[in-house]
Protein backbone atom coordinates (compact mmCIF):
# COMPACT_ATOMS: atom_id res chain seq x y z
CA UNK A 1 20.95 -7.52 2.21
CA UNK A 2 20.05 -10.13 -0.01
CA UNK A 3 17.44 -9.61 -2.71
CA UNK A 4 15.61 -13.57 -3.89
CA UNK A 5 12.56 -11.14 -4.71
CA UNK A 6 14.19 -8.85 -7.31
CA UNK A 7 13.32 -5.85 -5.49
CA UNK A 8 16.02 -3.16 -5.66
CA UNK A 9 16.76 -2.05 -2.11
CA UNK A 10 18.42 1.12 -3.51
CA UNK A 11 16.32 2.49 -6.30
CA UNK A 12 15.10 6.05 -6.40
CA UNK A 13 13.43 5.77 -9.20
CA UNK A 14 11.66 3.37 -11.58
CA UNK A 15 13.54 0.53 -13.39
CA UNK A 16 12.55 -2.55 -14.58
CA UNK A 17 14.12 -4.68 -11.31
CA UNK A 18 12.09 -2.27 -8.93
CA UNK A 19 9.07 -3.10 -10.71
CA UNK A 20 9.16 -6.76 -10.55
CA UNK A 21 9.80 -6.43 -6.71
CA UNK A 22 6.62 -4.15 -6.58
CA UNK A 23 4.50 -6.69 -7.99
CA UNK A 24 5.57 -9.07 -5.78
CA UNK A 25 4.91 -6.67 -2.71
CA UNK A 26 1.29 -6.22 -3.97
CA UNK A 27 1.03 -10.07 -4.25
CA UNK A 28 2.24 -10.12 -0.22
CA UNK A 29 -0.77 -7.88 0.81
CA UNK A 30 -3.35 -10.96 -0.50
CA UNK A 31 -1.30 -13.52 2.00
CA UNK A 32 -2.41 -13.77 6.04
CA UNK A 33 -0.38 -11.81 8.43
CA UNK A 34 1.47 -15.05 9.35
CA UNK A 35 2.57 -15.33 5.73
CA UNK A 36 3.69 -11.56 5.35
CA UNK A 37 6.33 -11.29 8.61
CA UNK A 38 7.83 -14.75 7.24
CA UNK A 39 8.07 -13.82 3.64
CA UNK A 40 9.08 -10.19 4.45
CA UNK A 41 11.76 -11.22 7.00
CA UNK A 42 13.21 -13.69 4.10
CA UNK A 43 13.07 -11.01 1.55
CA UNK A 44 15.20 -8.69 4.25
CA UNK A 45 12.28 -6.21 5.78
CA UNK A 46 13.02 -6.84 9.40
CA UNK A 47 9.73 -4.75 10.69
CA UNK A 48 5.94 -5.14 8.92
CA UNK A 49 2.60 -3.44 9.84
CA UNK A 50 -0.66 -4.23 9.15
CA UNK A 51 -3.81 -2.00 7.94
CA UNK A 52 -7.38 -3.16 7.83
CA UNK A 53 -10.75 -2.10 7.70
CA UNK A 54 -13.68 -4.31 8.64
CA UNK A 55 -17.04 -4.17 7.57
CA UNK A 56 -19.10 -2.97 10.22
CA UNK A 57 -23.22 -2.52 9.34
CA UNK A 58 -24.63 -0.94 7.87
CA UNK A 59 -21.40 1.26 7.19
CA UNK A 60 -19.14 1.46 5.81
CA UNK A 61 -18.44 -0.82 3.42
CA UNK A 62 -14.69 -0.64 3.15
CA UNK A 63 -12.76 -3.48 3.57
CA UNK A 64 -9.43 -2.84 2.66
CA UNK A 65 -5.87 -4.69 3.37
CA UNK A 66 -2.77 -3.63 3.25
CA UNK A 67 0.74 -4.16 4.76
CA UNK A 68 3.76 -1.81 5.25
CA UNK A 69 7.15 -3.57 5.21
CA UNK A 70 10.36 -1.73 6.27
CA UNK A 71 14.10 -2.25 6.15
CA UNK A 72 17.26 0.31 6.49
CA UNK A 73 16.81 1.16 2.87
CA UNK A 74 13.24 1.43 1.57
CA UNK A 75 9.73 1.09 3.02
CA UNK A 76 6.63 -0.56 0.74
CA UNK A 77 2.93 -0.36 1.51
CA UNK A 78 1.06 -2.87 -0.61
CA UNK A 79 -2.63 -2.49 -1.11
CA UNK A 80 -4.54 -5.48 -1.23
CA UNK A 81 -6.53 -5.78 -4.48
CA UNK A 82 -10.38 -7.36 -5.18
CA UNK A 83 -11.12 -11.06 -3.53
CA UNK A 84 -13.49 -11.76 -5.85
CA UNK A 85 -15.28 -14.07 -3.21
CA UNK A 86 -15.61 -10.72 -1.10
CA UNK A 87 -19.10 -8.74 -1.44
CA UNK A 88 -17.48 -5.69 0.03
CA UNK A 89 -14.25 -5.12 -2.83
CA UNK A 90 -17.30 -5.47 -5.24
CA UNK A 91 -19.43 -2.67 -3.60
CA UNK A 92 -16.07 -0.39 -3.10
CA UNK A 93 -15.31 -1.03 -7.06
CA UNK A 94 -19.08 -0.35 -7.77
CA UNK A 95 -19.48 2.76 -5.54
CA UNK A 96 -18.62 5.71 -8.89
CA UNK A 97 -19.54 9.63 -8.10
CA UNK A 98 -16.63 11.66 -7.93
CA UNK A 99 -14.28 11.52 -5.28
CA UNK A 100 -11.63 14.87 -4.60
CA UNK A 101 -8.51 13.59 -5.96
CA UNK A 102 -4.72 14.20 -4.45
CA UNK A 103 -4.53 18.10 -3.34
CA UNK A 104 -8.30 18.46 -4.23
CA UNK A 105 -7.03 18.63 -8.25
CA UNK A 106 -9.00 16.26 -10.34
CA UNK A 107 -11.04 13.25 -9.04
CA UNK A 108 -10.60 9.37 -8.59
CA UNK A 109 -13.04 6.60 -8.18
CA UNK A 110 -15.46 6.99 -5.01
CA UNK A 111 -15.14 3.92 -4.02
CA UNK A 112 -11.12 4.00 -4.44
CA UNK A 113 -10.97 7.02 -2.38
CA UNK A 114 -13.12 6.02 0.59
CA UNK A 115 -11.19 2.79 0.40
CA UNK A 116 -7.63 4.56 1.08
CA UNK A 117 -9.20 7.04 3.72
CA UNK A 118 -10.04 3.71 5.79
CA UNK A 119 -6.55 2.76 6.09
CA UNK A 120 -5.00 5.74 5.39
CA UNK A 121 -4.08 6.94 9.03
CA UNK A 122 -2.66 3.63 9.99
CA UNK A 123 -0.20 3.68 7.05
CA UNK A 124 0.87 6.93 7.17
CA UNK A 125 1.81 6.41 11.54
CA UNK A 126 3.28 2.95 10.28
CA UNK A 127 5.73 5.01 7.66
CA UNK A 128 6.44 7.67 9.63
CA UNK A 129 7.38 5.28 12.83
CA UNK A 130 9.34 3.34 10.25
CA UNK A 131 11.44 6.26 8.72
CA UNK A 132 14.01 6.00 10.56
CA UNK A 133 16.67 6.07 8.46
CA UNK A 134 15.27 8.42 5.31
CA UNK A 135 14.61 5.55 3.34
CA UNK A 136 12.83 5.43 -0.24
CA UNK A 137 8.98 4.86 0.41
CA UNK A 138 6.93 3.42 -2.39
CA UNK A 139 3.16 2.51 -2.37
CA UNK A 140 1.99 -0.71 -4.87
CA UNK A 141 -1.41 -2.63 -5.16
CA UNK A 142 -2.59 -5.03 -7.97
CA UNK A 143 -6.77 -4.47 -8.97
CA UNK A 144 -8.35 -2.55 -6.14
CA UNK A 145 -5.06 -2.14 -4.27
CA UNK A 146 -3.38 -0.37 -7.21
CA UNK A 147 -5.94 2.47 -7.41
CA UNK A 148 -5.43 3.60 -3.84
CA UNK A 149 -1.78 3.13 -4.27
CA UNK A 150 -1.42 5.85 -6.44
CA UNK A 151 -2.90 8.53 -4.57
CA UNK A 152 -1.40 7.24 -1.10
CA UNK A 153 1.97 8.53 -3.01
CA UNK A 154 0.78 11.85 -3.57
CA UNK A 155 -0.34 12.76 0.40
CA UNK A 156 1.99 14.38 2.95
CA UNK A 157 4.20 11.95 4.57
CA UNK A 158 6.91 13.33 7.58
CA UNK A 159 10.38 13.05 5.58
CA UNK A 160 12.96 14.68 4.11
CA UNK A 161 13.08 13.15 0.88
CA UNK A 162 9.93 12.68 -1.24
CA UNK A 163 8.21 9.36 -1.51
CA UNK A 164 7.70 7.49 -4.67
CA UNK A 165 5.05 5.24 -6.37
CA UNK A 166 4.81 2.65 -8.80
């Protein structure tokens, strides 16, 4: 499998290479669904998914994007961040009290949290359908799509090996 994008097909953990393949995963999730199977096929993820929410009055206001890309060797859900032509990412960035964070410990961003449990159930079907071969699953997001990234790592996900974020 060829890699143009950097991304290390094998890693397990963190390295520099990885991380420059992340950030250009996150960057996918801002591009139309067009854009993502083309890009994704020519970076050598033969199967994509896509996860949104819509805004639908007068809630909720969630409007998150995000797209899970698989191939035999690793599987990458990248969060769409802030448009910042889009009145909804504002009012998700702008929505604060306390939100239960990742096994109830702790708290994140309200507005973070409700944001992930939009598209939440969509990505974790898409990963489990796509695990097919126990490969490394790692979650990435640039602005708004990094904060839900995080936590999207720390849920359950059907597997045998644990899943990873960046």
């Amino acid at each position: 499998m060829s890699a143009p994008t950097g991304i290390d097909y094998d890693a397990r953990k963190h390295s520099p290479r990885l991380a420059y393949g992340m950030a250009k995963a996150a960057a996918l999730a801002y591009k139309d669904e067009a854009t993502v199977a083309v890009t994704a096929r020519e970076w050598g993820f033969d199967r994509v998914c896509h996860h949104h929410t819509r805004l639908t009055p007068p809630f909720p206001l969630e409007d998150t994007q995000a797209c899970t890309v698989a191939s035999d060797k690793m599987i990458t859900t990248g969060f769409r961040g802030t448009e910042p032509a889009q009145i909804r990412d504002w009012l998700s960035g702008a929505t604060t009290p306390p939100y239960p964070g990742p096994a109830s410990t702790g708290y994140i961003h309200y507005g973070c949290g409700q944001a992930l449990d939009s598209v939440f159930p969509a990505v974790k079907e898409a990963v489990a359908d796509l695990r097919d071969k126990d490969q490394s699953v790692w979650f990435t997001g640039h602005s708004l799509g990094g904060a839900p990234a995080m936590p999207a790592g720390c849920r359950n996900y059907p597997s045998s090996a644990p899943s990873a974020t960046t």
